[in-house]
C-alpha atoms as a PDB file:
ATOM      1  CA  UNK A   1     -23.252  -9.944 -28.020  1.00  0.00           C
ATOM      2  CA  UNK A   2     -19.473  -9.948 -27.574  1.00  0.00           C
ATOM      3  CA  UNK A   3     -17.264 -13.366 -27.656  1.00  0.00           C
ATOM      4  CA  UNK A   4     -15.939 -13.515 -23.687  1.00  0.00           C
ATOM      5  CA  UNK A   5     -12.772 -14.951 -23.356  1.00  0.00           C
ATOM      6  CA  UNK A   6     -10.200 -15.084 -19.776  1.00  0.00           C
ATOM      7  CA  UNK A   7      -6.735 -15.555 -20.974  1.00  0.00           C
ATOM      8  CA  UNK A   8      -3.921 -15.505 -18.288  1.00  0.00           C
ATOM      9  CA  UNK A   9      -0.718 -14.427 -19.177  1.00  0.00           C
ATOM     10  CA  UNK A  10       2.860 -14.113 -18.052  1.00  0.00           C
ATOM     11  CA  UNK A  11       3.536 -10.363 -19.361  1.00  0.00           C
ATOM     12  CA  UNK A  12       0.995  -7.968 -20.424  1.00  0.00           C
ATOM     13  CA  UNK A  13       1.677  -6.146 -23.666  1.00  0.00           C
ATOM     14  CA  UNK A  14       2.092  -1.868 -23.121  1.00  0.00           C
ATOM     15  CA  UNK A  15      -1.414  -1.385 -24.625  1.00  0.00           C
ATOM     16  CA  UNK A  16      -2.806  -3.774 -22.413  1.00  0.00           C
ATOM     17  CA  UNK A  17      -0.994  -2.093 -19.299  1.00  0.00           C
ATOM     18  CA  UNK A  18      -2.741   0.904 -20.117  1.00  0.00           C
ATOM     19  CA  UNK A  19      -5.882  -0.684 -20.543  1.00  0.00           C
ATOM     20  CA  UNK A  20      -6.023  -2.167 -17.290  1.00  0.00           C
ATOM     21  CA  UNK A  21      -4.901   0.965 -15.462  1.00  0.00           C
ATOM     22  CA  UNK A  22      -8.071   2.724 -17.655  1.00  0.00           C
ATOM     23  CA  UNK A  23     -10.011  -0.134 -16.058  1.00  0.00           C
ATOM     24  CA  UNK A  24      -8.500   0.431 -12.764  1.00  0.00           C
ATOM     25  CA  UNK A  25      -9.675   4.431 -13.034  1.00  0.00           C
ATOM     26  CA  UNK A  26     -12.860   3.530 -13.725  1.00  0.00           C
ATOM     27  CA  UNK A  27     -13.204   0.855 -11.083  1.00  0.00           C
ATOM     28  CA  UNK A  28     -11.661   3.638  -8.977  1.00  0.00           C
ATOM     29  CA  UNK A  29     -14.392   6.445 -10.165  1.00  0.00           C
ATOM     30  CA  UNK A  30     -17.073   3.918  -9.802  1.00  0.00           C
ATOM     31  CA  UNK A  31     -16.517   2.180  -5.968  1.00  0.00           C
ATOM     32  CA  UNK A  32     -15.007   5.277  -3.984  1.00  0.00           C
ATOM     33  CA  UNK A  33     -11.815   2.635  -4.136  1.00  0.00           C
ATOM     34  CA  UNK A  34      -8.791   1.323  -5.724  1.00  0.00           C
ATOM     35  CA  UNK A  35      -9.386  -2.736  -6.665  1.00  0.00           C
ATOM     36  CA  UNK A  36      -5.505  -2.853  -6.550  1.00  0.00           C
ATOM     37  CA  UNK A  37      -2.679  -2.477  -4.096  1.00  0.00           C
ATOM     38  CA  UNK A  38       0.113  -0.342  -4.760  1.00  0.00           C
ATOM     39  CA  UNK A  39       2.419  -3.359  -5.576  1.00  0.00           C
ATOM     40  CA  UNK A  40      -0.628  -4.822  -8.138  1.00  0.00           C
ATOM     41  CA  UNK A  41      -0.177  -1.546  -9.987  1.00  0.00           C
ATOM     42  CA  UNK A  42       3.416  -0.846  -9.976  1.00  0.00           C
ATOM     43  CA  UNK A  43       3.644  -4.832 -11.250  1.00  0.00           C
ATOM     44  CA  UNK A  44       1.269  -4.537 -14.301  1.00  0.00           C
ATOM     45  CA  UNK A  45       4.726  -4.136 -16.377  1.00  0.00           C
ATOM     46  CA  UNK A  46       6.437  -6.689 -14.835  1.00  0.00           C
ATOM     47  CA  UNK A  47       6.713 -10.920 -15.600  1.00  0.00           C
ATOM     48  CA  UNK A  48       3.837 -11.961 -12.881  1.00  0.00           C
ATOM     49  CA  UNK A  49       0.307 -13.760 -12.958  1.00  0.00           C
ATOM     50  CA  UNK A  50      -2.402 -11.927 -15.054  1.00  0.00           C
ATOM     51  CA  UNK A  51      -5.597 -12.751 -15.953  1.00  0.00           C
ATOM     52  CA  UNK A  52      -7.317 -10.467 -18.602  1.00  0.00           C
ATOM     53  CA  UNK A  53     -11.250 -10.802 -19.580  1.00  0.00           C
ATOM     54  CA  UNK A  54     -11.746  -9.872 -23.016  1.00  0.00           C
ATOM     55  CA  UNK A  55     -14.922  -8.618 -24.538  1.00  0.00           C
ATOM     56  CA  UNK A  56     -13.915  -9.414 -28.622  1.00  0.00           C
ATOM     57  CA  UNK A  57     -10.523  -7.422 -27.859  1.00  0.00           C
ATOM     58  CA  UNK A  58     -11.739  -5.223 -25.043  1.00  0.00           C
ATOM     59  CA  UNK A  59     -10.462  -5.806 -21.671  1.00  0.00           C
ATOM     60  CA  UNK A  60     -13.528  -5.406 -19.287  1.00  0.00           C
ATOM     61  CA  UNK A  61     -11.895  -7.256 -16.058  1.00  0.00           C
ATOM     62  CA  UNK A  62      -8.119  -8.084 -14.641  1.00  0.00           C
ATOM     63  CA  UNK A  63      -6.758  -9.980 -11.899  1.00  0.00           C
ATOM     64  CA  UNK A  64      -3.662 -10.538 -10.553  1.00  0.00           C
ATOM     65  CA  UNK A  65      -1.429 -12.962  -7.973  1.00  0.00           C
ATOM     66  CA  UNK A  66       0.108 -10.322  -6.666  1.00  0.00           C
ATOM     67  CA  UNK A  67       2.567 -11.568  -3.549  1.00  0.00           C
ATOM     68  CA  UNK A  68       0.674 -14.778  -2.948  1.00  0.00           C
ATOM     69  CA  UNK A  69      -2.846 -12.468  -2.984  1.00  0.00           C
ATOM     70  CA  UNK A  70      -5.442 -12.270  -5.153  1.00  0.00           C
ATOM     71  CA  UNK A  71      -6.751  -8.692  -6.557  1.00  0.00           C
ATOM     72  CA  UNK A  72      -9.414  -8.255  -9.298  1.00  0.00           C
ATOM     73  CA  UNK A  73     -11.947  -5.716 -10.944  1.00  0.00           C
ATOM     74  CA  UNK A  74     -14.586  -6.201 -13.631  1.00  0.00           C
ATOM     75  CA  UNK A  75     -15.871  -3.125 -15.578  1.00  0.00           C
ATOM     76  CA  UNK A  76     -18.480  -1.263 -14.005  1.00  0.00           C
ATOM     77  CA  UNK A  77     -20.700  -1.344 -16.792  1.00  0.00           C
ATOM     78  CA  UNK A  78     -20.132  -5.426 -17.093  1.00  0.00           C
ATOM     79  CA  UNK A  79     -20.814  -6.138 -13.335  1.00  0.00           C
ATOM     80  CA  UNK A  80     -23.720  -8.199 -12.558  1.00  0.00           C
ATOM     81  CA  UNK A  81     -23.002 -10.990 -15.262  1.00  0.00           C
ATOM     82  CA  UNK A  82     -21.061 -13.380 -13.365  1.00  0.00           C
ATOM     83  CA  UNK A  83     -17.360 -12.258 -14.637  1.00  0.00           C
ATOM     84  CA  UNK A  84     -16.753 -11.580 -11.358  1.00  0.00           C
ATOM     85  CA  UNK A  85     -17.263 -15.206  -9.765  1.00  0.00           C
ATOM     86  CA  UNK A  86     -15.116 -16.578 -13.540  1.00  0.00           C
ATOM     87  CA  UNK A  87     -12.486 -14.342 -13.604  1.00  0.00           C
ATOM     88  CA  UNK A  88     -12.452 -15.489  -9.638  1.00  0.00           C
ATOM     89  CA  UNK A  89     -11.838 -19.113 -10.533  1.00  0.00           C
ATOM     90  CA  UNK A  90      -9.670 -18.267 -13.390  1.00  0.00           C
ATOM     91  CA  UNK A  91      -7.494 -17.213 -10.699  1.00  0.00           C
ATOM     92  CA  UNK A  92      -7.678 -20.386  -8.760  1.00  0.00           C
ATOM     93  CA  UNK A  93      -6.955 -22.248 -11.894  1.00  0.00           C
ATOM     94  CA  UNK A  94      -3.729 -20.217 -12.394  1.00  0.00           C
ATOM     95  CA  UNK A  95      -2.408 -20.487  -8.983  1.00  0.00           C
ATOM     96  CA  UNK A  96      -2.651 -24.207  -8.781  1.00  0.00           C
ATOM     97  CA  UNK A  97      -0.888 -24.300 -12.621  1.00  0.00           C
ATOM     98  CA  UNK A  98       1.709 -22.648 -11.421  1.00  0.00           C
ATOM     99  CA  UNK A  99       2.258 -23.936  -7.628  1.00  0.00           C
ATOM    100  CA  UNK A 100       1.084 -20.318  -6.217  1.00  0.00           C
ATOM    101  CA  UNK A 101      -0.358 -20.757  -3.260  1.00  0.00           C
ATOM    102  CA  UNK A 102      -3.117 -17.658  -2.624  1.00  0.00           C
ATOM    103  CA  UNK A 103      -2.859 -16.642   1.029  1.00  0.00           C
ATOM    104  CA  UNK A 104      -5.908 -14.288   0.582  1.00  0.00           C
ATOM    105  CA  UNK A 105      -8.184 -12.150  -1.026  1.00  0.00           C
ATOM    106  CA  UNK A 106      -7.892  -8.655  -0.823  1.00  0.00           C
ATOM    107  CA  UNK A 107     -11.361  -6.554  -0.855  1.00  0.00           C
ATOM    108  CA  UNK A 108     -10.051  -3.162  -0.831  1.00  0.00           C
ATOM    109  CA  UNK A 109     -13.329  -1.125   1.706  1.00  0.00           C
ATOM    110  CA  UNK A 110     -14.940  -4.523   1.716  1.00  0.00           C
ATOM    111  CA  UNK A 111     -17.841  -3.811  -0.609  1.00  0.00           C
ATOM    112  CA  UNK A 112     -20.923  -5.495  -0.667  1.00  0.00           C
ATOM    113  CA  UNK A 113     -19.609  -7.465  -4.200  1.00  0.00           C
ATOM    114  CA  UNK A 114     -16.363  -8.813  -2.698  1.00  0.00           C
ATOM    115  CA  UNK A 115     -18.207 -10.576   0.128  1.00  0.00           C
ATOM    116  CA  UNK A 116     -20.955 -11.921  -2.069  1.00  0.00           C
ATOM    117  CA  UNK A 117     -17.765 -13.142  -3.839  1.00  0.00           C
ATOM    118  CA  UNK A 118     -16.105 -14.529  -0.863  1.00  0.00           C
ATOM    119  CA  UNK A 119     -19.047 -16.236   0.413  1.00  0.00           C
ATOM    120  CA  UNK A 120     -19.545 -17.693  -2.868  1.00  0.00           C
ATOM    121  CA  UNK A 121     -15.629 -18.907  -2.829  1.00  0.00           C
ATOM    122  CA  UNK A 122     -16.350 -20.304   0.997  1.00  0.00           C
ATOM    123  CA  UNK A 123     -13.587 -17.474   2.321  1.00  0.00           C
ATOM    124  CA  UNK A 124     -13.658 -15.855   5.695  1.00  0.00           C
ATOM    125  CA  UNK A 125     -12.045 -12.812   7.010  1.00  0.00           C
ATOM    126  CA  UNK A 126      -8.857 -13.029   8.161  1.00  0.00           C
ATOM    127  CA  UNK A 127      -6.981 -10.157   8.603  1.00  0.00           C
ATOM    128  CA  UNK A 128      -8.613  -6.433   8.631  1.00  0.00           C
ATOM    129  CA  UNK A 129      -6.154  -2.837   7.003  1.00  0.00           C
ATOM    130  CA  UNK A 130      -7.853   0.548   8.233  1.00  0.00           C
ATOM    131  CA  UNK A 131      -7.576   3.330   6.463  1.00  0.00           C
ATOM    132  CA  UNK A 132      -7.104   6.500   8.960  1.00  0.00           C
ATOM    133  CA  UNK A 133      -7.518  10.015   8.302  1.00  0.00           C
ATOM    134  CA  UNK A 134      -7.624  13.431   9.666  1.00  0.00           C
ATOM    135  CA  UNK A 135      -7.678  17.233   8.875  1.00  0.00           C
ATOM    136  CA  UNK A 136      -4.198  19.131   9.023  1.00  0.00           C
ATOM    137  CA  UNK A 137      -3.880  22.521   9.411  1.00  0.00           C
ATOM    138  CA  UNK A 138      -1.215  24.962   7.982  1.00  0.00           C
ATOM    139  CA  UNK A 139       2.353  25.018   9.651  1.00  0.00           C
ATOM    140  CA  UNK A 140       5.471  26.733   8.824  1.00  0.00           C
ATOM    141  CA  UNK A 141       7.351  24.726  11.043  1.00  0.00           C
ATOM    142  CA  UNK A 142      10.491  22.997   9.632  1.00  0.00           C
ATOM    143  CA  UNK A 143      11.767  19.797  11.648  1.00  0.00           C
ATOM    144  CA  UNK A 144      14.612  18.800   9.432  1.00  0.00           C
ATOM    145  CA  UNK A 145      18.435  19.442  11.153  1.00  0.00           C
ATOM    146  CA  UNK A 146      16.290  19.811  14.351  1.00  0.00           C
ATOM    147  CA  UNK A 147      17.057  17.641  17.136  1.00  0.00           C
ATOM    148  CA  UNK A 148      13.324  15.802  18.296  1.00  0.00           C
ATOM    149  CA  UNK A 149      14.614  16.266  21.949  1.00  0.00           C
ATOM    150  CA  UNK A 150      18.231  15.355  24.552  1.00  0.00           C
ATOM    151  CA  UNK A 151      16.105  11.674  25.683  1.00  0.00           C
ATOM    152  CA  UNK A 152      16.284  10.474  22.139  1.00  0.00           C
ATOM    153  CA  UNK A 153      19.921  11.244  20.861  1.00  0.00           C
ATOM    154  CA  UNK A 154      18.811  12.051  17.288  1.00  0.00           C
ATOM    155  CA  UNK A 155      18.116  14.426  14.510  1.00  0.00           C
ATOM    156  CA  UNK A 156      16.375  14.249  11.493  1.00  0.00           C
ATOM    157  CA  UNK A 157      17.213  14.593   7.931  1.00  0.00           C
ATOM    158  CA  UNK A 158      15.998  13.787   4.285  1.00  0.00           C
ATOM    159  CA  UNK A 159      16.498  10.695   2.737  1.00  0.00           C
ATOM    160  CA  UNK A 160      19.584  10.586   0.340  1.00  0.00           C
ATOM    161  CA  UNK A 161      18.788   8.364  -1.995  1.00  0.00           C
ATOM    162  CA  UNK A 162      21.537   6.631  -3.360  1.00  0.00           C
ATOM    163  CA  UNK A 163      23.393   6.883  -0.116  1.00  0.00           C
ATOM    164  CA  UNK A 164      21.013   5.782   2.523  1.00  0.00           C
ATOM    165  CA  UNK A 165      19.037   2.567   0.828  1.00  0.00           C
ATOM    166  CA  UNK A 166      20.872  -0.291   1.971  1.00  0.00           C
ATOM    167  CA  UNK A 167      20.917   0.805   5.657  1.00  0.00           C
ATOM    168  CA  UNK A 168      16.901   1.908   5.186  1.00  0.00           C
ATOM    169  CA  UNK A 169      16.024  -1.330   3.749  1.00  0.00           C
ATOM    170  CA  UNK A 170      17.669  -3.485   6.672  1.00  0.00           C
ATOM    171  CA  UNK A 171      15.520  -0.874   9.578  1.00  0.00           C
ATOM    172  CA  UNK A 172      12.855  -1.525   7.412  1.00  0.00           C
ATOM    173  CA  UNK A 173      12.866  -5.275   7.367  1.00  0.00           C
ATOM    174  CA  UNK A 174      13.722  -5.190  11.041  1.00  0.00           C
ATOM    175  CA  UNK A 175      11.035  -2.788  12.000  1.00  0.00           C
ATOM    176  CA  UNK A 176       8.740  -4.814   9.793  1.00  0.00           C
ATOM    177  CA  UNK A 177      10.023  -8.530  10.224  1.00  0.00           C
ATOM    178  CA  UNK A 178       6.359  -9.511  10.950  1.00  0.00           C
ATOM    179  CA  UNK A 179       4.407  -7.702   8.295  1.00  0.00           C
ATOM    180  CA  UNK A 180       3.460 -10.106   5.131  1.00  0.00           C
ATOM    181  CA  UNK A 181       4.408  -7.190   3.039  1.00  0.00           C
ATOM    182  CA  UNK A 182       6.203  -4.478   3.936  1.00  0.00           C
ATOM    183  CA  UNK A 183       9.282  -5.878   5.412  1.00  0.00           C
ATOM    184  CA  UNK A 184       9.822  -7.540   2.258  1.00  0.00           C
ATOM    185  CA  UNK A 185      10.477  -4.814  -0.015  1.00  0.00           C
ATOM    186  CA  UNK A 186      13.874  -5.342  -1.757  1.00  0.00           C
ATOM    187  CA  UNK A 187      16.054  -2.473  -3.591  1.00  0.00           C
ATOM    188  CA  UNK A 188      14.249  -2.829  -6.677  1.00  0.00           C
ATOM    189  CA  UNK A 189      10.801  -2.111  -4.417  1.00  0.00           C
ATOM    190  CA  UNK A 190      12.291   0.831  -3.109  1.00  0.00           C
ATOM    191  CA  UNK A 191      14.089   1.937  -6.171  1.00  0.00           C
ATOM    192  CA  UNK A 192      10.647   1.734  -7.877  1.00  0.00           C
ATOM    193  CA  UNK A 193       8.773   3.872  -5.997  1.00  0.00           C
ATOM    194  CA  UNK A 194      11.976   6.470  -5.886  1.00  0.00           C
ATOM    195  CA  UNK A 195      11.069   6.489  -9.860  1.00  0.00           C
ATOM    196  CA  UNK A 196       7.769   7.284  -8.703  1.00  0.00           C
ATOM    197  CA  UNK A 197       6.179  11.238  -9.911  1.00  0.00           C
ATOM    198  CA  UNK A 198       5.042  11.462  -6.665  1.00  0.00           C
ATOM    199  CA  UNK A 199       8.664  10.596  -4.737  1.00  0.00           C
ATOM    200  CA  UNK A 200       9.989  13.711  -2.691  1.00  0.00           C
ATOM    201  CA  UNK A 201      13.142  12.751  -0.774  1.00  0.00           C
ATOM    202  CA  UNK A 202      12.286  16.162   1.531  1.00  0.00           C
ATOM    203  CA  UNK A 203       9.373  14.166   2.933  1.00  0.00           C
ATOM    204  CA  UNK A 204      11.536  11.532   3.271  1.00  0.00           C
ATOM    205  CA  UNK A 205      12.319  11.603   7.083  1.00  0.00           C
ATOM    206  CA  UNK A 206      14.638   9.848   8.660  1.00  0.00           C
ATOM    207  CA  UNK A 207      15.447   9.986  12.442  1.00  0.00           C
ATOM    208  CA  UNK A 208      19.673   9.427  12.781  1.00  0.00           C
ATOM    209  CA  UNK A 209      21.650   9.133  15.803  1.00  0.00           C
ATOM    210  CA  UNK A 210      23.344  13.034  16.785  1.00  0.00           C
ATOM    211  CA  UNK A 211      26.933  11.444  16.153  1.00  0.00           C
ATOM    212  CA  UNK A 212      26.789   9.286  13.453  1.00  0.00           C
ATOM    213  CA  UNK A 213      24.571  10.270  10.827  1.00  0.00           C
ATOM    214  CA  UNK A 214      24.108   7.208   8.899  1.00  0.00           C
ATOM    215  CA  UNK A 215      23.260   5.230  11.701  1.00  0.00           C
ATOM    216  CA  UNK A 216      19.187   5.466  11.270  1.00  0.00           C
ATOM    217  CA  UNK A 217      17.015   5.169  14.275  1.00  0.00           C
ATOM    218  CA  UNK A 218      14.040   5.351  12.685  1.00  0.00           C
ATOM    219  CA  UNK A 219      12.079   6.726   9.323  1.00  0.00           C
ATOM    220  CA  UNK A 220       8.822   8.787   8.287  1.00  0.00           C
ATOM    221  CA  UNK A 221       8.119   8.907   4.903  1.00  0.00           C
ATOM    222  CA  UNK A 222       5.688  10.633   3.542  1.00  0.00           C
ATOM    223  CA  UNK A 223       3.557  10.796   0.049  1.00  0.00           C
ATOM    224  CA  UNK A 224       1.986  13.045  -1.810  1.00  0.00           C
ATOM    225  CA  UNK A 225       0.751  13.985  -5.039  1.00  0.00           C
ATOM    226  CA  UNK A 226       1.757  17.923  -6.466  1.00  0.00           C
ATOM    227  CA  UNK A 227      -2.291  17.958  -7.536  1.00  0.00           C
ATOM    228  CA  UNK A 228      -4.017  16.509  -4.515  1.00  0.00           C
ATOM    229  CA  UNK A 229      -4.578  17.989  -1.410  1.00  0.00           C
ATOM    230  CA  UNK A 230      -4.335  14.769   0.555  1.00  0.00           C
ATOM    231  CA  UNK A 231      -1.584  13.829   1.873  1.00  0.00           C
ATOM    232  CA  UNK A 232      -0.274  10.085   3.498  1.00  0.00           C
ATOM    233  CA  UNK A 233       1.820   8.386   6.125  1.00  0.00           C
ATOM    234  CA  UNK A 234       3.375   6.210   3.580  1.00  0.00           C
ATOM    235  CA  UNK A 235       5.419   4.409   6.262  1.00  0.00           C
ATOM    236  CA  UNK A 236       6.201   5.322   9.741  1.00  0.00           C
ATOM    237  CA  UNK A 237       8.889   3.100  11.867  1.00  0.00           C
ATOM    238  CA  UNK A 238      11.481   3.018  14.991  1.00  0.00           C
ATOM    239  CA  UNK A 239      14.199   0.764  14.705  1.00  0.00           C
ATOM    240  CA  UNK A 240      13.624  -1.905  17.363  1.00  0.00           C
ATOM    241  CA  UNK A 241      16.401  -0.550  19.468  1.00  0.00           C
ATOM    242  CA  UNK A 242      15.292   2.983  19.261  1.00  0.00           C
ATOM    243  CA  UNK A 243      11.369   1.997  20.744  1.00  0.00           C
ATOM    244  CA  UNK A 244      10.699   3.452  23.978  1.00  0.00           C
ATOM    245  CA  UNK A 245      12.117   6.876  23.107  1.00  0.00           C
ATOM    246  CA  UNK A 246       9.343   8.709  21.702  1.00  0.00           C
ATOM    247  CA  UNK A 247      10.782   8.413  18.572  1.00  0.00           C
ATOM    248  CA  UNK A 248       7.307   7.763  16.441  1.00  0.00           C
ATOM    249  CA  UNK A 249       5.544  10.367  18.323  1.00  0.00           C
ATOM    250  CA  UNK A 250       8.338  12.879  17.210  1.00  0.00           C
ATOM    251  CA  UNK A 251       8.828  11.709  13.175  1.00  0.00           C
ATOM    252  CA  UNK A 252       4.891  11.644  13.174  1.00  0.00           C
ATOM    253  CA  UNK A 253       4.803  15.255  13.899  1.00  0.00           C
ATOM    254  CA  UNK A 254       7.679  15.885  11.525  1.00  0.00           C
ATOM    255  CA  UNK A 255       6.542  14.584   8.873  1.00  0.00           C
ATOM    256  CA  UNK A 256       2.646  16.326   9.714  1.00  0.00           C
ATOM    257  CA  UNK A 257       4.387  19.525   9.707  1.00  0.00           C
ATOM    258  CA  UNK A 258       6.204  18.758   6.047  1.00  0.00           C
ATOM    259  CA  UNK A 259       2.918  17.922   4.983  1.00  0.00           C
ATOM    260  CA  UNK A 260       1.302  20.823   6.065  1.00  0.00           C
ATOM    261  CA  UNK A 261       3.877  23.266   4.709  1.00  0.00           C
ATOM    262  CA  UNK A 262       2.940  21.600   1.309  1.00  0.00           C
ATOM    263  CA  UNK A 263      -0.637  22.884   1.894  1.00  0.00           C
ATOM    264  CA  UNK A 264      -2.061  19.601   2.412  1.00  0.00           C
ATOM    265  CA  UNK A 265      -5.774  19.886   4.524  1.00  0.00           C
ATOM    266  CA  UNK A 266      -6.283  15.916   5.039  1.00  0.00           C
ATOM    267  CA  UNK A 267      -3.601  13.191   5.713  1.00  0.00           C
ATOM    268  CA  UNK A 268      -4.643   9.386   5.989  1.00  0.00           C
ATOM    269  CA  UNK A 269      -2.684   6.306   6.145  1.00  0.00           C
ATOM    270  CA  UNK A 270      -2.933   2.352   6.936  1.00  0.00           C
ATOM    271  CA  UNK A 271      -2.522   0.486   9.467  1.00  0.00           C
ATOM    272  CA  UNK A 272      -3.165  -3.356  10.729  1.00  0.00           C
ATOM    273  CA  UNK A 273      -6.133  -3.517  12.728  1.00  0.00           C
ATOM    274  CA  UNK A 274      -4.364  -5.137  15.259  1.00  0.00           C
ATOM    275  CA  UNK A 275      -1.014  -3.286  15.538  1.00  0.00           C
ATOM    276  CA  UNK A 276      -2.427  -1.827  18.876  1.00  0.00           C
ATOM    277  CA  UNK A 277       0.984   0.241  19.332  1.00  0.00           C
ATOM    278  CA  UNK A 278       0.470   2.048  16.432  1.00  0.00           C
ATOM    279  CA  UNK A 279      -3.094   3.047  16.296  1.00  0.00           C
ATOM    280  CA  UNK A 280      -2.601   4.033  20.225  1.00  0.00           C
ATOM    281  CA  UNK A 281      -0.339   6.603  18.406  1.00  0.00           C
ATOM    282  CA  UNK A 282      -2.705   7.467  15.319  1.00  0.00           C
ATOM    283  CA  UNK A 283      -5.632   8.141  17.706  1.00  0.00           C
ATOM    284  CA  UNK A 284      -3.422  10.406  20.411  1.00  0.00           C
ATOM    285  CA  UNK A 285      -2.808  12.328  17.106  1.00  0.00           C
ATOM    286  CA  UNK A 286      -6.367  12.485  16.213  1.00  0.00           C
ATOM    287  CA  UNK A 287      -6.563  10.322  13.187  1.00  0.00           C
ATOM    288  CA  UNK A 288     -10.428   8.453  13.091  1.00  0.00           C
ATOM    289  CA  UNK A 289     -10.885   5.094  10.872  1.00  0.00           C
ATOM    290  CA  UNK A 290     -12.333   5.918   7.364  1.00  0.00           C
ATOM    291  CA  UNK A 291     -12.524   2.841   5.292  1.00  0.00           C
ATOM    292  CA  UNK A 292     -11.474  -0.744   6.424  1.00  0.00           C
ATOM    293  CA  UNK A 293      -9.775  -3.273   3.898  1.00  0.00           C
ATOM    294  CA  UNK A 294     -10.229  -7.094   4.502  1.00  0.00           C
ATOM    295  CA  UNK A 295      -8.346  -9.607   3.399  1.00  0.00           C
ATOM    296  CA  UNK A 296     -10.027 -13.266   3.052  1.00  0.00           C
ATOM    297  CA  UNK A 297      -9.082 -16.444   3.110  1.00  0.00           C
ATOM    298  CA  UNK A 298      -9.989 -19.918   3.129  1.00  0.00           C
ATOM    299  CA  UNK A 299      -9.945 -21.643   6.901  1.00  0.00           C
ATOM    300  CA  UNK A 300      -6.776 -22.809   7.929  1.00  0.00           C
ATOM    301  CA  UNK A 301      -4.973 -21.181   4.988  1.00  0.00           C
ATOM    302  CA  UNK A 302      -4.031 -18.038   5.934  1.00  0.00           C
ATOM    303  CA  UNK A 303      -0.575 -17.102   7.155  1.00  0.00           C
END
């Protein structure tokens, strides 16, 4: 039988960074699911809270305080053993060492494990992310230089990196000055996923004002990955003094049709599950709820 051992650490070593994205695949392979958010993954080489479970040298389970959350995986040939509910309070342990307070749990499709585990931990559901999706057929239209229409005074372009970050970071924390996450990316968020393989400026859409191009009104970008025929609404906004245009209808559409011209046949994206604004617009466009993420929490604790 191997030695089991659940050392946190401040940095993880490059080998270790790969091994935990291997575990992460696997995981992955295994539930239908990642265990980890896109900022868990993109942090694995930065200084942070890690907790590693070692079989003799082997990792067979991570977790991470990623942004005051919680996020963790155990191998899926190691399940069933209870390194779930220790690598669990491992992460408790860590948090109050270091004055992190956890403000929840992330159980990415809410499988059957995670809310054994919450129960277990005495956590309850606090916040709900559904995952949309819907079929996309071919288009050769183009919307960039194209004006969306006279009512909303604008025209969209591709992101210039570089050029346009500063005044897409302040829409985007204006647009998203209630979301726990997104309206706190910084530069080096954004500059990190323009590093990104995936990052394509062209899908990049930003909605500008007809006489002053810099002047952003609102922004669709898009992701995708060269191999994968699925494409996502990364992040779709209006600057709050653009709403009431039509302006998300029209950059949803755009950035469809830029999707579509890559040969993409499914798009999905996320959305709160109760940002009633935007999934009135997701369902007019015929996008149907896949998966749901829940976050959980003990009561009273959650933001």
């Amino acid at each position: 039988m191997p030695t089991i051992s659940i050392r946190p650490v401040g940095l993880l070593p490059p080998e270790h960074q790969e091994a935990v994205r291997e575990l992460a695949a696997r995981g992955r392979a295994e539930d239908g699911v990642s265990a980890f958010n896109e900022d868990a993954l993109l942090g694995l080489d930065r200084e942070g809270h890690h907790v590693m479970v070692l079989a003799d040298d082997q990792i067979v389970g991570y977790g991470t305080l990623c942004d005051r959350t919680a996020q963790l995986l155990i191998d899926p040939v190691r399940r069933r053993l209870g390194l779930g509910a220790r690598l669990a309070h491992a992460l408790l342990m860590l948090a109050e060492q270091t004055g992190v307070e956890i403000r929840g749990w992330w159980a990415f499709a809410d499988l059957p494990a995670a809310q054994h585990l919450a129960e277990r931990l005495g956590l309850v559901r606090v916040r709900e992310l559904l995952k949309l999706a819907r079929p996309l057929a071919a288009s050769a239209d183009d919307p960039q230089g194209r004006s969306p229409g006279p009512a909303s005074e604008a025209v969209i372009r591709p992101f210039v990196p570089g050029h346009d970050d500063q005044a897409w970071l302040a829409l985007n924390a204006a647009a998203f000055a209630t979301h726990p996450e997104q309206g706190r990316m910084t530069l080096a968020d954004l500059r990190a996923r323009i590093d990104e393989p995936w990052f394509d400026p062209a899908g990049f859409l930003l909605a500008v004002d007809a006489d002053d191009p810099d002047r952003l009104l609102g922004f669709h970008w898009t992701k995708h990955e060269p191999s994968s025929s699925v494409g996502e609404v990364y992040v779709l906004a209006v600057a709050p003094e653009a709403a009431g245009r039509g302006l998300g209808g029209v950059l949803l559409e755009a950035g469809l049709a830029h999707l579509a011209g890559l040969g993409v046949d499914t798009v999905e994206l996320y959305v709160e599950g109760d940002n009633h604004p935007a999934l009135t617009l997701y369902r007019r466009a015929g996008f149907i709820t896949a998966a749901t993420d829940v976050m959980y929490a003990h009561p009273g604790k959650e933001d």
